[in-house]
PDB file of N, CA and C in Angstrom:
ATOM      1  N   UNK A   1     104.843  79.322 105.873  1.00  0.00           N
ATOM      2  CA  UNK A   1     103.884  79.637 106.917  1.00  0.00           C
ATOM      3  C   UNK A   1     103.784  81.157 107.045  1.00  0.00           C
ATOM      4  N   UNK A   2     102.542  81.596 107.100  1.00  0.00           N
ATOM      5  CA  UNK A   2     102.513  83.025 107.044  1.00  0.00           C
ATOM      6  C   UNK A   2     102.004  83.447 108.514  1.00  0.00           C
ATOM      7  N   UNK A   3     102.353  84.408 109.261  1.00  0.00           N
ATOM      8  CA  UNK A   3     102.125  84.799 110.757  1.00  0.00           C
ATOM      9  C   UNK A   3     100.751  84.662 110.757  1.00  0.00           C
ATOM     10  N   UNK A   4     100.119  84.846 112.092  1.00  0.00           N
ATOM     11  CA  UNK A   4      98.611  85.149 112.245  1.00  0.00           C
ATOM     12  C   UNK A   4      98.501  86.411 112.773  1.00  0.00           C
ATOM     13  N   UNK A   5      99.717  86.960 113.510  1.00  0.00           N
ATOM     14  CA  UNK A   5      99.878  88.801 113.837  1.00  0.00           C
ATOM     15  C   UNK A   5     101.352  89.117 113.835  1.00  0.00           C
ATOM     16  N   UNK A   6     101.128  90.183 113.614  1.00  0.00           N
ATOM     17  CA  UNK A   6     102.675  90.598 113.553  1.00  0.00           C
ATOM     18  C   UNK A   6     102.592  91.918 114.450  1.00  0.00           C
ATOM     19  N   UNK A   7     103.492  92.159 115.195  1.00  0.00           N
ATOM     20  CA  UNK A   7     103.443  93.382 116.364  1.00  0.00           C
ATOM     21  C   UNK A   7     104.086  93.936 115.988  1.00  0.00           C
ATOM     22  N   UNK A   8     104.096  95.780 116.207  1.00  0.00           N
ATOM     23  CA  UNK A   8     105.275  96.386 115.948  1.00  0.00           C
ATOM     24  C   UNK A   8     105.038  97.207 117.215  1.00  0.00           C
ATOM     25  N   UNK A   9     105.985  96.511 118.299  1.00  0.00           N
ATOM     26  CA  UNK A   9     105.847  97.395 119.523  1.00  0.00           C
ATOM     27  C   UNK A   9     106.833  98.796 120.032  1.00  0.00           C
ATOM     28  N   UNK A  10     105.764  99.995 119.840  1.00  0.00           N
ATOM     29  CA  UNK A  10     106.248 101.055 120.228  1.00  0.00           C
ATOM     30  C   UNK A  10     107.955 101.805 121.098  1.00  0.00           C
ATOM     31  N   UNK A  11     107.160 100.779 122.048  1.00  0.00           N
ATOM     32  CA  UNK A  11     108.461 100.789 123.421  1.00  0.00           C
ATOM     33  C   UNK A  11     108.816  99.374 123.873  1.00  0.00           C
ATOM     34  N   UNK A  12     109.671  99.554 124.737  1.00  0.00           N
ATOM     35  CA  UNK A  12     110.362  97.740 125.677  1.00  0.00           C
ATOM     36  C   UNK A  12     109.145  97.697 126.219  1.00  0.00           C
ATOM     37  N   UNK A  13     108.426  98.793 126.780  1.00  0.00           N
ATOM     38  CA  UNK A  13     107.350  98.363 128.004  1.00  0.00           C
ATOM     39  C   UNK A  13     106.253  97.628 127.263  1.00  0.00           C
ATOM     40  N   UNK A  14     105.731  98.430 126.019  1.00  0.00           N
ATOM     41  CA  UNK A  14     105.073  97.346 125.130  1.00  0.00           C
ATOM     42  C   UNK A  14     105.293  95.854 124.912  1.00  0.00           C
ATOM     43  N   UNK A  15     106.584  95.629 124.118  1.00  0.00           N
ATOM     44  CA  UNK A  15     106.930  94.453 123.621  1.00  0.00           C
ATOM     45  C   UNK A  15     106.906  93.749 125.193  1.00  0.00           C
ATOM     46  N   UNK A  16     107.357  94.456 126.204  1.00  0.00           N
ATOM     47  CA  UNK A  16     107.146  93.273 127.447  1.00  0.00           C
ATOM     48  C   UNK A  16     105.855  93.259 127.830  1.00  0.00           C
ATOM     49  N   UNK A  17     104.536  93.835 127.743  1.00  0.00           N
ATOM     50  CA  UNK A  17     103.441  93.146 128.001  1.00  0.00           C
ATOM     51  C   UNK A  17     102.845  92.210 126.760  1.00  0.00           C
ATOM     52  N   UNK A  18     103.443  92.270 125.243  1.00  0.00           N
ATOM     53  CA  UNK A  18     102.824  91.521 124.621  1.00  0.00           C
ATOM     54  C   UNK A  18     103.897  90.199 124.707  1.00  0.00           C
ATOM     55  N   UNK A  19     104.946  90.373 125.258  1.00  0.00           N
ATOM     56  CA  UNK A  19     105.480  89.004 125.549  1.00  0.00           C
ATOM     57  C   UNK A  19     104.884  88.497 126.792  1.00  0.00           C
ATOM     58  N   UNK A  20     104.561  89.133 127.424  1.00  0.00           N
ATOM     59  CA  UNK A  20     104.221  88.315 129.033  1.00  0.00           C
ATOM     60  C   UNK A  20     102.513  88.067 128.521  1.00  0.00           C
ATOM     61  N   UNK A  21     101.649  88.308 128.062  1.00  0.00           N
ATOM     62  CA  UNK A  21     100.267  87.854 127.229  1.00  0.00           C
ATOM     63  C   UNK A  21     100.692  86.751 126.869  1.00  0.00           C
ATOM     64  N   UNK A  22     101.562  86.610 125.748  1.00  0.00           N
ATOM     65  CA  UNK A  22     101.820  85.425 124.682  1.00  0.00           C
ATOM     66  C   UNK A  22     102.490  84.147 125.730  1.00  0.00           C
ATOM     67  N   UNK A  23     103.022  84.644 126.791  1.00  0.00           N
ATOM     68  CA  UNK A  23     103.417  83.811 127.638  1.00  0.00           C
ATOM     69  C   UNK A  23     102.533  83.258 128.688  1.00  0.00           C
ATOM     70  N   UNK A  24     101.327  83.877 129.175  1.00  0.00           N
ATOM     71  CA  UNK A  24     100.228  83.270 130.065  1.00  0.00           C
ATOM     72  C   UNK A  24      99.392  83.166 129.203  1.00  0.00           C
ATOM     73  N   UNK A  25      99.497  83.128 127.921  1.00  0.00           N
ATOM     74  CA  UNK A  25      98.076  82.326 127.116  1.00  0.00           C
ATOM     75  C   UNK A  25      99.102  80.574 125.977  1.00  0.00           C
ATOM     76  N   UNK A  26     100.404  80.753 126.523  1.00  0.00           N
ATOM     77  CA  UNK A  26     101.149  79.575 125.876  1.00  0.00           C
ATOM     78  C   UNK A  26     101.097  79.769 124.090  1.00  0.00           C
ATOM     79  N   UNK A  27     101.222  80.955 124.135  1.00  0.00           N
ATOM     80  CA  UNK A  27     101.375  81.555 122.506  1.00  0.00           C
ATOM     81  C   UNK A  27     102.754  81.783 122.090  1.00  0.00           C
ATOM     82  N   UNK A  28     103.259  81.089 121.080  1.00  0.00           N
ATOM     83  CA  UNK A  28     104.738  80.531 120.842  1.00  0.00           C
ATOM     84  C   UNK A  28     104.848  82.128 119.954  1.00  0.00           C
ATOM     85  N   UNK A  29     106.137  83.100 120.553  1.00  0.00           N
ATOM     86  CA  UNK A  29     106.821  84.144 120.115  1.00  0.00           C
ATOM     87  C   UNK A  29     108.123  83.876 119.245  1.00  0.00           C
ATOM     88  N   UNK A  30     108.027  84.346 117.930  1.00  0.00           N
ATOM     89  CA  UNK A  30     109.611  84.414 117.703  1.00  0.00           C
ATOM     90  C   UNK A  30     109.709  85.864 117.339  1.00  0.00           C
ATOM     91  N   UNK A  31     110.624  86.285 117.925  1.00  0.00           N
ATOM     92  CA  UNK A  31     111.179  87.637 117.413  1.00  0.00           C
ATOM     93  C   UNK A  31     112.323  88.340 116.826  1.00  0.00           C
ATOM     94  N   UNK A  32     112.152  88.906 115.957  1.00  0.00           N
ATOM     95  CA  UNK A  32     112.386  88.965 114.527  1.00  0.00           C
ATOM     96  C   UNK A  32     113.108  90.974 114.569  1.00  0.00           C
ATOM     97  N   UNK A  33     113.943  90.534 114.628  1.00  0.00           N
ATOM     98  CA  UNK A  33     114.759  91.806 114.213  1.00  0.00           C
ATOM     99  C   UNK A  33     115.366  92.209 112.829  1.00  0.00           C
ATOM    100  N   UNK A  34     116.271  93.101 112.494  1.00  0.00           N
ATOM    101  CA  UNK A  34     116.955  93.216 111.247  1.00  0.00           C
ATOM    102  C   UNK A  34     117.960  92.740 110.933  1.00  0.00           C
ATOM    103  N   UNK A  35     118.591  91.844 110.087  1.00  0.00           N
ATOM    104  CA  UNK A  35     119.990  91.046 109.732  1.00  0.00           C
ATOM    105  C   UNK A  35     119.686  89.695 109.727  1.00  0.00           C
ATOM    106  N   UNK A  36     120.245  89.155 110.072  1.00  0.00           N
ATOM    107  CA  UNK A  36     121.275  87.578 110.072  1.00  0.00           C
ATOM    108  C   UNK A  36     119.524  87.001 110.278  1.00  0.00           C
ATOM    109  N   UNK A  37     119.097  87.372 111.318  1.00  0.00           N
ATOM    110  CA  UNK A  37     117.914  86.357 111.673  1.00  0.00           C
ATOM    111  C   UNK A  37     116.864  86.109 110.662  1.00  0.00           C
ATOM    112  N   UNK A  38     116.614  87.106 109.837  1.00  0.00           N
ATOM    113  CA  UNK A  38     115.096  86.820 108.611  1.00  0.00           C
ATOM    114  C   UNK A  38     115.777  85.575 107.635  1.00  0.00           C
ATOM    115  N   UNK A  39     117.192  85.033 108.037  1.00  0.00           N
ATOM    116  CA  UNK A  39     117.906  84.020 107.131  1.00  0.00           C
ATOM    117  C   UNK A  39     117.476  83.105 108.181  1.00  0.00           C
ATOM    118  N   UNK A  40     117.113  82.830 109.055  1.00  0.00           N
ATOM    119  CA  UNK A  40     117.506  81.752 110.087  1.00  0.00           C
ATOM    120  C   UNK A  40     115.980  81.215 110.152  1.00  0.00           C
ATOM    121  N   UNK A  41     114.851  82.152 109.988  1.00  0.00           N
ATOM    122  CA  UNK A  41     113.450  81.905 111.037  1.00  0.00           C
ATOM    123  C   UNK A  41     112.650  81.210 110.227  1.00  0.00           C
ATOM    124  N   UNK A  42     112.509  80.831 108.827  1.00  0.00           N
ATOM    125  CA  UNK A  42     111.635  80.204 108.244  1.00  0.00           C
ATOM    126  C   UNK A  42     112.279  78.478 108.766  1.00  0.00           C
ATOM    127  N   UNK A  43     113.343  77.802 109.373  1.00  0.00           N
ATOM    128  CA  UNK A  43     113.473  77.059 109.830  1.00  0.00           C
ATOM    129  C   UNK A  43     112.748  76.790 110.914  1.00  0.00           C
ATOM    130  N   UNK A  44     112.459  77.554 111.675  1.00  0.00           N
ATOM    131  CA  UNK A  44     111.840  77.934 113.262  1.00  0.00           C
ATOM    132  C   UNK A  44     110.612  78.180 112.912  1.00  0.00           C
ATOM    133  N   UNK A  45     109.695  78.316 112.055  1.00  0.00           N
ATOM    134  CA  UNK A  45     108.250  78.331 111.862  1.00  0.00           C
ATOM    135  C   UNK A  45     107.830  77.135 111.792  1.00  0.00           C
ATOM    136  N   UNK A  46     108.650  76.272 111.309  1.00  0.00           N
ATOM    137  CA  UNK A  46     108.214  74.959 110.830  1.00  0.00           C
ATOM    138  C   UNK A  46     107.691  74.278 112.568  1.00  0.00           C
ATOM    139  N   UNK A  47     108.925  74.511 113.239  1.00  0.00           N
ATOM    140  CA  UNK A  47     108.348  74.119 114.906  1.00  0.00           C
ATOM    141  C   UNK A  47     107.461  74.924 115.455  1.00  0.00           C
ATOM    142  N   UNK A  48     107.809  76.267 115.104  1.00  0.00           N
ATOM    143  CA  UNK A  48     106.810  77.231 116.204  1.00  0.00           C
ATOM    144  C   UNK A  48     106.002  77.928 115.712  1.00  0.00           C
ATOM    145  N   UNK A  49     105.172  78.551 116.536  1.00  0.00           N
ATOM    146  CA  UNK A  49     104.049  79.932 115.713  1.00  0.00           C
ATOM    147  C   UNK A  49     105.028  81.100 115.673  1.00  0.00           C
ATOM    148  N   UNK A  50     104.419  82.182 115.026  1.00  0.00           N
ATOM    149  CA  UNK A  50     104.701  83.250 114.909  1.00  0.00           C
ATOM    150  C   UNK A  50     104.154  84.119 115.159  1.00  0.00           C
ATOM    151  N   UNK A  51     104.790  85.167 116.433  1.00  0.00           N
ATOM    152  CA  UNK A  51     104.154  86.304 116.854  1.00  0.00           C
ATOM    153  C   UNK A  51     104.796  87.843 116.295  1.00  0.00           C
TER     154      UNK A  51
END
């Protein structure tokens, strides 16, 4: 599954208004840092979208 956007938010204050958007429009977030997790998330696409 390939994303439909991918964010690269500036600041916290950013990433917290594009989480609180994705959250009053019911737009499924996974977020994706460096390490352990890019092993874990192609499991978690299969259930969710990708922001």
């Amino acid at each position: 599954m390939v994303p439909e956007v991918v964010i690269f938010p500036e600041s916290i204050e950013e990433g917290s208004k594009v989480v609180r958007f994705a959250n009053k429009h019911q737009i499924p977030v996974v977020p994706v840092g460096i390490g352990p997790v890019l092993k874990n998330i192609s499991s978690r696409l299969k259930e969710e979208g990708f922001l």
